[in-house]
C-alpha atoms as a PDB file:
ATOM      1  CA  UNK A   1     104.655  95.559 102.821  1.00  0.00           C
ATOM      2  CA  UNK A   2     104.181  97.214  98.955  1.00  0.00           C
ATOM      3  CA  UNK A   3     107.998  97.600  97.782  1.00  0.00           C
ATOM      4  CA  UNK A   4     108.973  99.296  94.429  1.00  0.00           C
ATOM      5  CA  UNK A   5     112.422  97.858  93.461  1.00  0.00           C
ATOM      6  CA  UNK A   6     114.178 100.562  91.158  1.00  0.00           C
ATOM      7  CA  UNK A   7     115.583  98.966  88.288  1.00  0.00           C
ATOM      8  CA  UNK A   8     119.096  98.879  89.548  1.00  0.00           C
ATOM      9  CA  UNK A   9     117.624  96.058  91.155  1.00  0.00           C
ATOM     10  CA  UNK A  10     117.220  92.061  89.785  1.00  0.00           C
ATOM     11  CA  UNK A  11     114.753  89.667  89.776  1.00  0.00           C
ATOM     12  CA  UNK A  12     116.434  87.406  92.349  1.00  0.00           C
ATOM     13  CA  UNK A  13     115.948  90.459  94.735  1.00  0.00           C
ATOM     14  CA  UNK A  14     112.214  90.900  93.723  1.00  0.00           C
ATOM     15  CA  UNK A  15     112.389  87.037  94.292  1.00  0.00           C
ATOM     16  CA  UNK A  16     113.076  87.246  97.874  1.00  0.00           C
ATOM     17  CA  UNK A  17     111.108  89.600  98.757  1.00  0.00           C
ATOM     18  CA  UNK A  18     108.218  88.323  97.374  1.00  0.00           C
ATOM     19  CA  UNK A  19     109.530  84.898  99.215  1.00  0.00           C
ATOM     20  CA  UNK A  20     108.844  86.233 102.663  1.00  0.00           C
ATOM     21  CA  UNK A  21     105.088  87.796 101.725  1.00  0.00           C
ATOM     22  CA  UNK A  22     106.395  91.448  99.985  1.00  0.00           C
ATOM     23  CA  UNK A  23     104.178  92.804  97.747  1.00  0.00           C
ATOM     24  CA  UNK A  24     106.325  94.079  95.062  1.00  0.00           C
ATOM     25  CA  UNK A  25     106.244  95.790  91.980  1.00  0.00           C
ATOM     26  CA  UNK A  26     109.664  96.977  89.900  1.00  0.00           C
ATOM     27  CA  UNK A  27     110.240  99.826  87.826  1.00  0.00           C
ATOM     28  CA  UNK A  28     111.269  97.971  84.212  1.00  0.00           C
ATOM     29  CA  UNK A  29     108.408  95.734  85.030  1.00  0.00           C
ATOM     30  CA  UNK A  30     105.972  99.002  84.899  1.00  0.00           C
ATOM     31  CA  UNK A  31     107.811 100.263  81.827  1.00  0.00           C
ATOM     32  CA  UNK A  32     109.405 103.554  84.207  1.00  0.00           C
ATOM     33  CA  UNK A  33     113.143 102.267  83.224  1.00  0.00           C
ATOM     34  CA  UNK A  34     115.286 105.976  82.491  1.00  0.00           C
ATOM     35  CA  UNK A  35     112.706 107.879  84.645  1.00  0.00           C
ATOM     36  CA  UNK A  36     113.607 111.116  86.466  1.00  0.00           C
ATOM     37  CA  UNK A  37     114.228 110.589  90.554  1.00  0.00           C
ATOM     38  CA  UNK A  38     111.506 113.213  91.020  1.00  0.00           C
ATOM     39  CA  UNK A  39     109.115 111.022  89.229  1.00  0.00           C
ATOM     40  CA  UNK A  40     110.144 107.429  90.686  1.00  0.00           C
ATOM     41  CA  UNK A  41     109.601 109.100  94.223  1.00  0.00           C
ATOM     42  CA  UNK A  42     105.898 110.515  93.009  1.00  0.00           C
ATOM     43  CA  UNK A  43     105.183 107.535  91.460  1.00  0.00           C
ATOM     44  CA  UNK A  44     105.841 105.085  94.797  1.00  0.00           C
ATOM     45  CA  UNK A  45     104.036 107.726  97.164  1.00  0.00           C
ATOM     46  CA  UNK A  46     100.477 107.607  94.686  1.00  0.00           C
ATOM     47  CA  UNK A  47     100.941 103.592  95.006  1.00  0.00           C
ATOM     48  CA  UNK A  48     101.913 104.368  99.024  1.00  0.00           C
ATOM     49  CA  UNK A  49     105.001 102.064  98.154  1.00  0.00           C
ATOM     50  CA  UNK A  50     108.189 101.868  99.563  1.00  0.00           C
ATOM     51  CA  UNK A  51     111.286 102.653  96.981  1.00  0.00           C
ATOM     52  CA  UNK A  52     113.886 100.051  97.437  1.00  0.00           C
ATOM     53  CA  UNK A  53     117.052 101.295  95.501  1.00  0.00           C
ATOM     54  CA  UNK A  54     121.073 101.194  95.283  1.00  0.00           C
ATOM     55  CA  UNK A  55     120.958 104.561  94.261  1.00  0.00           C
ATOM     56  CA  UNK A  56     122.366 106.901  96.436  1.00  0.00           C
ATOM     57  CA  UNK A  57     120.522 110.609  95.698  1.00  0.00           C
ATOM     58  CA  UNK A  58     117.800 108.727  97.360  1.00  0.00           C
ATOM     59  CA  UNK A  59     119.357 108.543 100.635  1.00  0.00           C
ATOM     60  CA  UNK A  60     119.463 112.324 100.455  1.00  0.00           C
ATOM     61  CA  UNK A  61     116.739 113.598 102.836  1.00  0.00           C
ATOM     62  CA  UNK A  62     116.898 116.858 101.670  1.00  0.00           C
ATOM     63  CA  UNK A  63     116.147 116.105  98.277  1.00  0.00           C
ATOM     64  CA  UNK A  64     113.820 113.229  98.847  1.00  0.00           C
ATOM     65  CA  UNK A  65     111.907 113.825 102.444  1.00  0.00           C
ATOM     66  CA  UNK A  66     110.940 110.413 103.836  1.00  0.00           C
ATOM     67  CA  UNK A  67     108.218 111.599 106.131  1.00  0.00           C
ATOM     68  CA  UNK A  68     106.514 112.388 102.489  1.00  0.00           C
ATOM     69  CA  UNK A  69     106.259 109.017 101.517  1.00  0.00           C
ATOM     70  CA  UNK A  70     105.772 105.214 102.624  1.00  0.00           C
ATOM     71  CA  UNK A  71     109.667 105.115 102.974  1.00  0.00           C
ATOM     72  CA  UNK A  72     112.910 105.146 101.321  1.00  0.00           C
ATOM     73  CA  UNK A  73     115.204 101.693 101.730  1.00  0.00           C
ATOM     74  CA  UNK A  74     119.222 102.103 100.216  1.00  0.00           C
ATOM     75  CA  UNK A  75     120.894  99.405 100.110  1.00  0.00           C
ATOM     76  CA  UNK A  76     124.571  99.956 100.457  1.00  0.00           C
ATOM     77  CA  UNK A  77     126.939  97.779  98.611  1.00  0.00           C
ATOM     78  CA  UNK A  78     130.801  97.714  99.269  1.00  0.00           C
ATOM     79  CA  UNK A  79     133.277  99.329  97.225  1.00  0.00           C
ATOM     80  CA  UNK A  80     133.669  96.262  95.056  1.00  0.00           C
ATOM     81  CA  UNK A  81     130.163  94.235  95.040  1.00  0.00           C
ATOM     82  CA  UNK A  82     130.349  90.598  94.054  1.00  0.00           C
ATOM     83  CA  UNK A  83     126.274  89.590  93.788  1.00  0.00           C
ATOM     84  CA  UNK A  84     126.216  87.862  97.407  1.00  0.00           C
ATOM     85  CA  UNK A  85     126.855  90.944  98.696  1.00  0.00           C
ATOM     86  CA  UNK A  86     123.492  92.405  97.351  1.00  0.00           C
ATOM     87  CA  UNK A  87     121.381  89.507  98.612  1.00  0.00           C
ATOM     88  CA  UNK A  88     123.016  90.033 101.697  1.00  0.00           C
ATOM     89  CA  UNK A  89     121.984  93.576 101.778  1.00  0.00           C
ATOM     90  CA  UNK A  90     118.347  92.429 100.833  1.00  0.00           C
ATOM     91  CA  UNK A  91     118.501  90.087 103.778  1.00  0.00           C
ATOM     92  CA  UNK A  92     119.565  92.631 106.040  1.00  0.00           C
ATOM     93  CA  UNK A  93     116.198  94.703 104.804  1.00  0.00           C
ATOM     94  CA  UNK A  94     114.055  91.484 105.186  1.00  0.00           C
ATOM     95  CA  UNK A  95     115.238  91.264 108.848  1.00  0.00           C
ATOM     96  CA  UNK A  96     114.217  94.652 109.650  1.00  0.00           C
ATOM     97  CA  UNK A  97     111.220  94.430 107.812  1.00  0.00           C
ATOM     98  CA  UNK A  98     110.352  91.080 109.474  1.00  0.00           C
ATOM     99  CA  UNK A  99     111.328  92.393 112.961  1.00  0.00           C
ATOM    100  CA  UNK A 100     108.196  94.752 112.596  1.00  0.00           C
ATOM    101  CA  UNK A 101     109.861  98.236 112.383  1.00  0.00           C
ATOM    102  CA  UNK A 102     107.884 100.723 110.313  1.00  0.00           C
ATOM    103  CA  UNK A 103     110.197 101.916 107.707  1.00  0.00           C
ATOM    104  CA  UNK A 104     106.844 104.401 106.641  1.00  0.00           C
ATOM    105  CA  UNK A 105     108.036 107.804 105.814  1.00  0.00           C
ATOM    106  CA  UNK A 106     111.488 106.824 107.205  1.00  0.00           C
ATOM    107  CA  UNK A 107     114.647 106.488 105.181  1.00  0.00           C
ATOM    108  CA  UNK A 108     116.837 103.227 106.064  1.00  0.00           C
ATOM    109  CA  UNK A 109     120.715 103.307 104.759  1.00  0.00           C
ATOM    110  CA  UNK A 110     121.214  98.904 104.848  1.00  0.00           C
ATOM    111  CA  UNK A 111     124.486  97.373 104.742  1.00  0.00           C
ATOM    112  CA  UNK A 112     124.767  93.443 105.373  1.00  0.00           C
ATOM    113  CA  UNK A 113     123.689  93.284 109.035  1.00  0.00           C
ATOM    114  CA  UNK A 114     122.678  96.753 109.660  1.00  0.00           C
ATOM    115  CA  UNK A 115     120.201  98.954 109.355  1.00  0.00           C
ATOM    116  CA  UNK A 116     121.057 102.649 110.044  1.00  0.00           C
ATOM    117  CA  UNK A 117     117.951 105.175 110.368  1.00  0.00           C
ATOM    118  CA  UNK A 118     117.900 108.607 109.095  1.00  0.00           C
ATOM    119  CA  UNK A 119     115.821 111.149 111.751  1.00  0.00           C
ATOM    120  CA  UNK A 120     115.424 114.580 111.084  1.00  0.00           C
ATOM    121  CA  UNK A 121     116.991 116.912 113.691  1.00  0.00           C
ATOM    122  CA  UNK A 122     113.356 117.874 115.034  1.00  0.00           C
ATOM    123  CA  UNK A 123     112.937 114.498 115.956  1.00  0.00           C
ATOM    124  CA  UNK A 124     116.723 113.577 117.304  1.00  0.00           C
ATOM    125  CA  UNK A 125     116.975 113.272 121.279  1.00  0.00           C
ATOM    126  CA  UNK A 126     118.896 115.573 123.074  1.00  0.00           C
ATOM    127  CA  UNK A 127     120.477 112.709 125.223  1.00  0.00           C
END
């Protein structure tokens, strides 16, 4: 899968994804450090990559629609992250990944061992 990793991100997370096959590219490493949300998003959908990021507007659907772009991964972090508790948030996105669910034009909130989907009301169930 093609994976931008916003820069609130590390190289030991670019590390492990690229470990398990990722192709990924990171914003400082494409000098786009300090650019506007707006922009990021733009910029991952003409590269048709999926933004991987700990920043929360993204997990806004109304500001960022998923079904717009290759997909939209937030990795949540507790209250008082110590750095395990990143890499096992980037685990937790590896295992979905590697389980063979589409995150394309979806938007994924991860916490260590789970993945929560976002679906748009159209496409909720009415049970």
């Amino acid at each position: 899968m093609k994976l931008k990793l916003d820069e609130n991100l590390g190289r030991k997370v670019a590390e492990a994804l690229r470990r398990v096959g990722h192709d990924v590219a990171t914003v400082p490493g494409e000098g786009l450090c300090g650019v506007h949300d707006r922009a990021l998003i733009e910029t991952c959908r003409g590269e048709r990559r999926c933004l991987v990021t700990l920043d929360m507007e993204f997990s806004n659907p109304l500001l960022f629609k998923p079904s717009a772009c290759e997909g939209i991964a937030v990795l949540r972090l507790p209250p008082k992250p110590e750095p395990k508790d990143l890499l096992d948030a980037v685990d937790t996105l590896i295992g979905g990944l590697s389980r063979g669910a589409n995150i394309a034009g979806k938007l994924w909130i991860i916490q260590r061992g789970r993945v929560r989907e976002y679906q748009p009301e159209e496409e909720q169930s009415d049970g």
